[in-house]
Protein backbone atom coordinates (compact mmCIF):
# COMPACT_ATOMS: atom_id res chain seq x y z
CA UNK A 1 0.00 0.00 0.00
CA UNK A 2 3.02 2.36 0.89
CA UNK A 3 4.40 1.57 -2.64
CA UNK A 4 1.26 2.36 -4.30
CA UNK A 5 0.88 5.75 -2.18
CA UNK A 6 4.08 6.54 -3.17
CA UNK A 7 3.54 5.60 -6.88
CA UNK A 8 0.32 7.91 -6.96
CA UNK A 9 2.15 10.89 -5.18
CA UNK A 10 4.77 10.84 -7.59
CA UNK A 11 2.40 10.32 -10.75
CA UNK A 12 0.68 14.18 -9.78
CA UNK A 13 4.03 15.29 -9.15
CA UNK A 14 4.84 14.71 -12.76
CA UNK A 15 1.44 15.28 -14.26
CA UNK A 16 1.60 18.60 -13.01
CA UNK A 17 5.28 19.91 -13.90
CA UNK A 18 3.90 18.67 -17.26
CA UNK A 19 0.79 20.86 -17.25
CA UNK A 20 3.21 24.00 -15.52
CA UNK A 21 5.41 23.58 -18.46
CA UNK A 22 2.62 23.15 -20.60
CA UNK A 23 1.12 26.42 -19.88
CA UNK A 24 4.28 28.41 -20.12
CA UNK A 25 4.48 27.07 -23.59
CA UNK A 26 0.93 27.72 -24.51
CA UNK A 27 0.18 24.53 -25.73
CA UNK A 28 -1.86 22.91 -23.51
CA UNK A 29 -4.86 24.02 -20.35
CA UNK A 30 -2.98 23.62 -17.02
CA UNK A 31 -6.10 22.62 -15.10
CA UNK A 32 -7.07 19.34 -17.61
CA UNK A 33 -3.78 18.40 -17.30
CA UNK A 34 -3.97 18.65 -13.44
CA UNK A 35 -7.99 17.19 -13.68
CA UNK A 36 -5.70 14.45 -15.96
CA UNK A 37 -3.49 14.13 -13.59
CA UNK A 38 -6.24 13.76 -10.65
CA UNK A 39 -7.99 10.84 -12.58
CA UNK A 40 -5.17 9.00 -13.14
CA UNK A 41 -4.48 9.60 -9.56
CA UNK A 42 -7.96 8.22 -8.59
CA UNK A 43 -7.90 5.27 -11.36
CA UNK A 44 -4.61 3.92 -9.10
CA UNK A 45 -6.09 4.35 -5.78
CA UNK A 46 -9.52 2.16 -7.19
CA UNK A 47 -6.85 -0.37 -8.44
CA UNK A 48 -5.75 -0.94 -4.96
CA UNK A 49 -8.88 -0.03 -3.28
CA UNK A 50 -11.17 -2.64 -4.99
CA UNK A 51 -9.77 -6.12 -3.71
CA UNK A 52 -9.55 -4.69 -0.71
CA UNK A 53 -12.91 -3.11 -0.29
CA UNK A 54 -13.94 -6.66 -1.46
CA UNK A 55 -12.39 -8.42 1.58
CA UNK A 56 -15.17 -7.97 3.76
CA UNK A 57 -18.99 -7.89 3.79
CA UNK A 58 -19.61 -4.38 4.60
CA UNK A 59 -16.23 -3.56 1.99
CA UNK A 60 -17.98 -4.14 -0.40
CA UNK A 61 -21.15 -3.23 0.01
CA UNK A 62 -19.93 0.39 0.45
CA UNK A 63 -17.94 -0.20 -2.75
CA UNK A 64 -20.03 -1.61 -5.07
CA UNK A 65 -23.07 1.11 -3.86
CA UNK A 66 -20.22 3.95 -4.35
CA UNK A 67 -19.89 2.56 -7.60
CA UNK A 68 -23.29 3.03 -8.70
CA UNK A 69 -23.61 6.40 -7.19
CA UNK A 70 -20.80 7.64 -9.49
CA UNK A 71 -21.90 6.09 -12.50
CA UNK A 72 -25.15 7.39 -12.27
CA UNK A 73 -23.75 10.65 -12.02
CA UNK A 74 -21.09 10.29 -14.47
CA UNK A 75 -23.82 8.83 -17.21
CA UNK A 76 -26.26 12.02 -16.38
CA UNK A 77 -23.51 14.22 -17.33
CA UNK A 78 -21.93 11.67 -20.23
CA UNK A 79 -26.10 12.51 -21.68
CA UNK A 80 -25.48 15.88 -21.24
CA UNK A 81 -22.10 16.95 -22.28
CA UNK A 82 -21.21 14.09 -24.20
CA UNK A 83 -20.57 14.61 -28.80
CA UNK A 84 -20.67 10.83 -29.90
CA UNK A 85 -23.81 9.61 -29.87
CA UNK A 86 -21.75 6.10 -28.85
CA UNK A 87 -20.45 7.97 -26.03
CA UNK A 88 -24.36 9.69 -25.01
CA UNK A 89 -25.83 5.98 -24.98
CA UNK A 90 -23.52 4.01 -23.24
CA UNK A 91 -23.84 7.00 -20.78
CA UNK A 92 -27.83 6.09 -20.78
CA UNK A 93 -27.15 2.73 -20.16
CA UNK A 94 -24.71 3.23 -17.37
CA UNK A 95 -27.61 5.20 -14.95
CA UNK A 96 -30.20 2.47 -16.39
CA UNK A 97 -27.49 -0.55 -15.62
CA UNK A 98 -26.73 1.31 -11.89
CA UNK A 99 -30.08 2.14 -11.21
CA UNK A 100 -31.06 -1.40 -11.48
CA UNK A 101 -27.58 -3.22 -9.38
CA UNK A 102 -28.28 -0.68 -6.57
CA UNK A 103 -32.27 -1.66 -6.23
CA UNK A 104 -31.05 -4.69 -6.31
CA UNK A 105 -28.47 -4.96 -3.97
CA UNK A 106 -29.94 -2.88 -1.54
CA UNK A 107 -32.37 -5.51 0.35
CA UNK A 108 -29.41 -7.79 0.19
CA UNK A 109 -27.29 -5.11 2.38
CA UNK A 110 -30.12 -4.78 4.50
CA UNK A 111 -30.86 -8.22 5.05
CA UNK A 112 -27.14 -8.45 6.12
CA UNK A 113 -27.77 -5.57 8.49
CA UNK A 114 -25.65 -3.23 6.08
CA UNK A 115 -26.52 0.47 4.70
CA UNK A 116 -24.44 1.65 1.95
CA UNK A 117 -23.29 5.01 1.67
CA UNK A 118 -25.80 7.53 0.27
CA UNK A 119 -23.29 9.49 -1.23
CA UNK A 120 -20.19 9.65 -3.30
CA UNK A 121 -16.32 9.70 -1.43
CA UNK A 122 -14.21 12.50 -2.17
CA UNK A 123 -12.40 10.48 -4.74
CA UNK A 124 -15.14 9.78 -7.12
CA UNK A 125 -16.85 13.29 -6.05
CA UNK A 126 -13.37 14.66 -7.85
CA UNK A 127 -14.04 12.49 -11.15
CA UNK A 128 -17.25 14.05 -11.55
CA UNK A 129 -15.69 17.67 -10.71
CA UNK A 130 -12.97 16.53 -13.80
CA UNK A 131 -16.00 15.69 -15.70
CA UNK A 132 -18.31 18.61 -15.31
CA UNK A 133 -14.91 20.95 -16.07
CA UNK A 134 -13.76 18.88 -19.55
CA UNK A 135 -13.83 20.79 -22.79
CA UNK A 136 -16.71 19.77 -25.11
CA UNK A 137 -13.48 18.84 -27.88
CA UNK A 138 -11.80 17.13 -24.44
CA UNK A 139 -15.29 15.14 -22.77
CA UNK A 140 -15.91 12.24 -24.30
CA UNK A 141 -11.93 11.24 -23.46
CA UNK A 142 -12.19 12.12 -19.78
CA UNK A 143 -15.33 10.38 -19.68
CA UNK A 144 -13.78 7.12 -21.20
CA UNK A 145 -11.09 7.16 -19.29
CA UNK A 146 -12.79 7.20 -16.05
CA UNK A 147 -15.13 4.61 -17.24
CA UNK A 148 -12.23 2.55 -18.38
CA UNK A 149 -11.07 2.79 -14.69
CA UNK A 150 -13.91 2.58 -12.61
CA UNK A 151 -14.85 -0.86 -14.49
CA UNK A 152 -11.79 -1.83 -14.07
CA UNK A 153 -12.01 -1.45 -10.08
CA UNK A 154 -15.51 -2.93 -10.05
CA UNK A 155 -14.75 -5.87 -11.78
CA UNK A 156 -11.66 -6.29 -9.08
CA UNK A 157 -14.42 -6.03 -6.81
CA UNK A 158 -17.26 -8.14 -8.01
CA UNK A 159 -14.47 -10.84 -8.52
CA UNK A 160 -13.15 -10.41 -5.41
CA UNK A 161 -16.06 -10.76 -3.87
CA UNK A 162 -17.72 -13.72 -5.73
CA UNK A 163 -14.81 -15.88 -5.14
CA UNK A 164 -14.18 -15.35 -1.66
CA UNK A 165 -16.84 -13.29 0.09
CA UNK A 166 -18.99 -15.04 2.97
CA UNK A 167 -22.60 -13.96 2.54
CA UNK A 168 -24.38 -16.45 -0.03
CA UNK A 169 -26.69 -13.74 -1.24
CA UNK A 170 -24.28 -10.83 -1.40
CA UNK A 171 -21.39 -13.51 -3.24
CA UNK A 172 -24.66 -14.67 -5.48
CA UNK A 173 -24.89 -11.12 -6.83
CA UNK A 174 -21.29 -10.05 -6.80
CA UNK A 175 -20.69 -13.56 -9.33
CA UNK A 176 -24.01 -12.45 -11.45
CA UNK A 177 -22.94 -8.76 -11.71
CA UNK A 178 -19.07 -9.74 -12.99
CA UNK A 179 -20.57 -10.60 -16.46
CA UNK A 180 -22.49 -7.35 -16.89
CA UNK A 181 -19.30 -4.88 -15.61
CA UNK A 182 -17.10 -7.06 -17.83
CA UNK A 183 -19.62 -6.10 -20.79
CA UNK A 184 -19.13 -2.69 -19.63
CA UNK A 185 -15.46 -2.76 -19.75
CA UNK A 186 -14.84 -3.89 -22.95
CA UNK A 187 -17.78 -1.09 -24.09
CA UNK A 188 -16.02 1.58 -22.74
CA UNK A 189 -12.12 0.33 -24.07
CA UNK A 190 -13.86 -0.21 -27.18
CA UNK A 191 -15.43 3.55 -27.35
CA UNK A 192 -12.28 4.97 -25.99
CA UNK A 193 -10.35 3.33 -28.87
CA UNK A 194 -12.71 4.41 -31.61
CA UNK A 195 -12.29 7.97 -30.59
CA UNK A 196 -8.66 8.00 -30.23
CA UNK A 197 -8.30 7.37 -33.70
């Protein structure tokens, strides 16, 4: 965990000499490189964060509802801001596809004695800050990215979970669940691709 920390604190350092340099030259917005710079901050924290959220019962319940609370609120904005139409539906689908996972996991918490977090962590709460701040020529990147990420962590999470957790019903939904983020995953790498090129 200490290397990781260290990892991430030296990542920003970089990322934002880059953008200071950047904006010296002119070629380049100091605060998207620093947002940049935040996100891939917050993509390396979820890396680590997910198996271990995943570790216990209550771990991840928290994570998997924190999940859905930023993907809701990543896909309203992804509708809003979003140019690819590719981009503005899977967007859609991510509040539909949350919406659903946190009705449904949310008598399973209970039942376990559990209430998940009604609202976001700083972390994710400074994705959708980076979000609501991206150029329209600069969204649907940012957007990607952090969708590309946050799967990423969920799926450490649901798998985590599945194979190791100890309630049945909570495990049950973590192993249904992994096929649907996995989906997701390769959705978002495959949008992200498309508009790189």
């Amino acid at each position: 965990m200490l290397r990781q920390t260290f990892f991430c604190a030296c990542a920003i350092s970089a990322l934002a000499l880059t953008a200071c340099n950047k904006e010296q030259d002119g070629t380049n917005d100091a605060a998207e490189a620093i947002n940049a710079a935040q996100d891939a901050t917050g993509a390396a924290v979820g890396a680590a964060a997910g198996p271990m959220a995943a570790a216990t019962t209550e771990g991840f319940v928290s994570g998997a509802a924190m999940s859905d609370l930023y993907e809701v609120e990543a896909g309203k904005i992804a509708g809003a801001k979003a140019t690819a139409a590719g981009v503005k539906a899977f967007g859609k689908m991510m509040v539909e596809m949350h919406t659903a996972t946190t009705a449904e996991l949310k008598p399973l918490a209970a039942a376990a004695g559990i209430t998940p977090p009604a609202e976001l962590d700083e972390r994710r709460k400074g994705f959708l800050d980076n979000l609501r701040a991206a150029s329209a020529a600069d969204f649907d990147k940012v957007y990607l990215d952090q969708q590309v990420a946050a799967h990423d962590e969920a799926l450490s999470l649901m798998k985590g979970y599945a194979g190791g957790g100890d309630n049945a019903a909570i495990k049950a939904f973590a192993a249904k669940t992994t096929g649907a983020v996995e989906s997701h995953l390769t959705q978002a790498k495959s949008l992200r691709d498309a508009a790189s090129k």
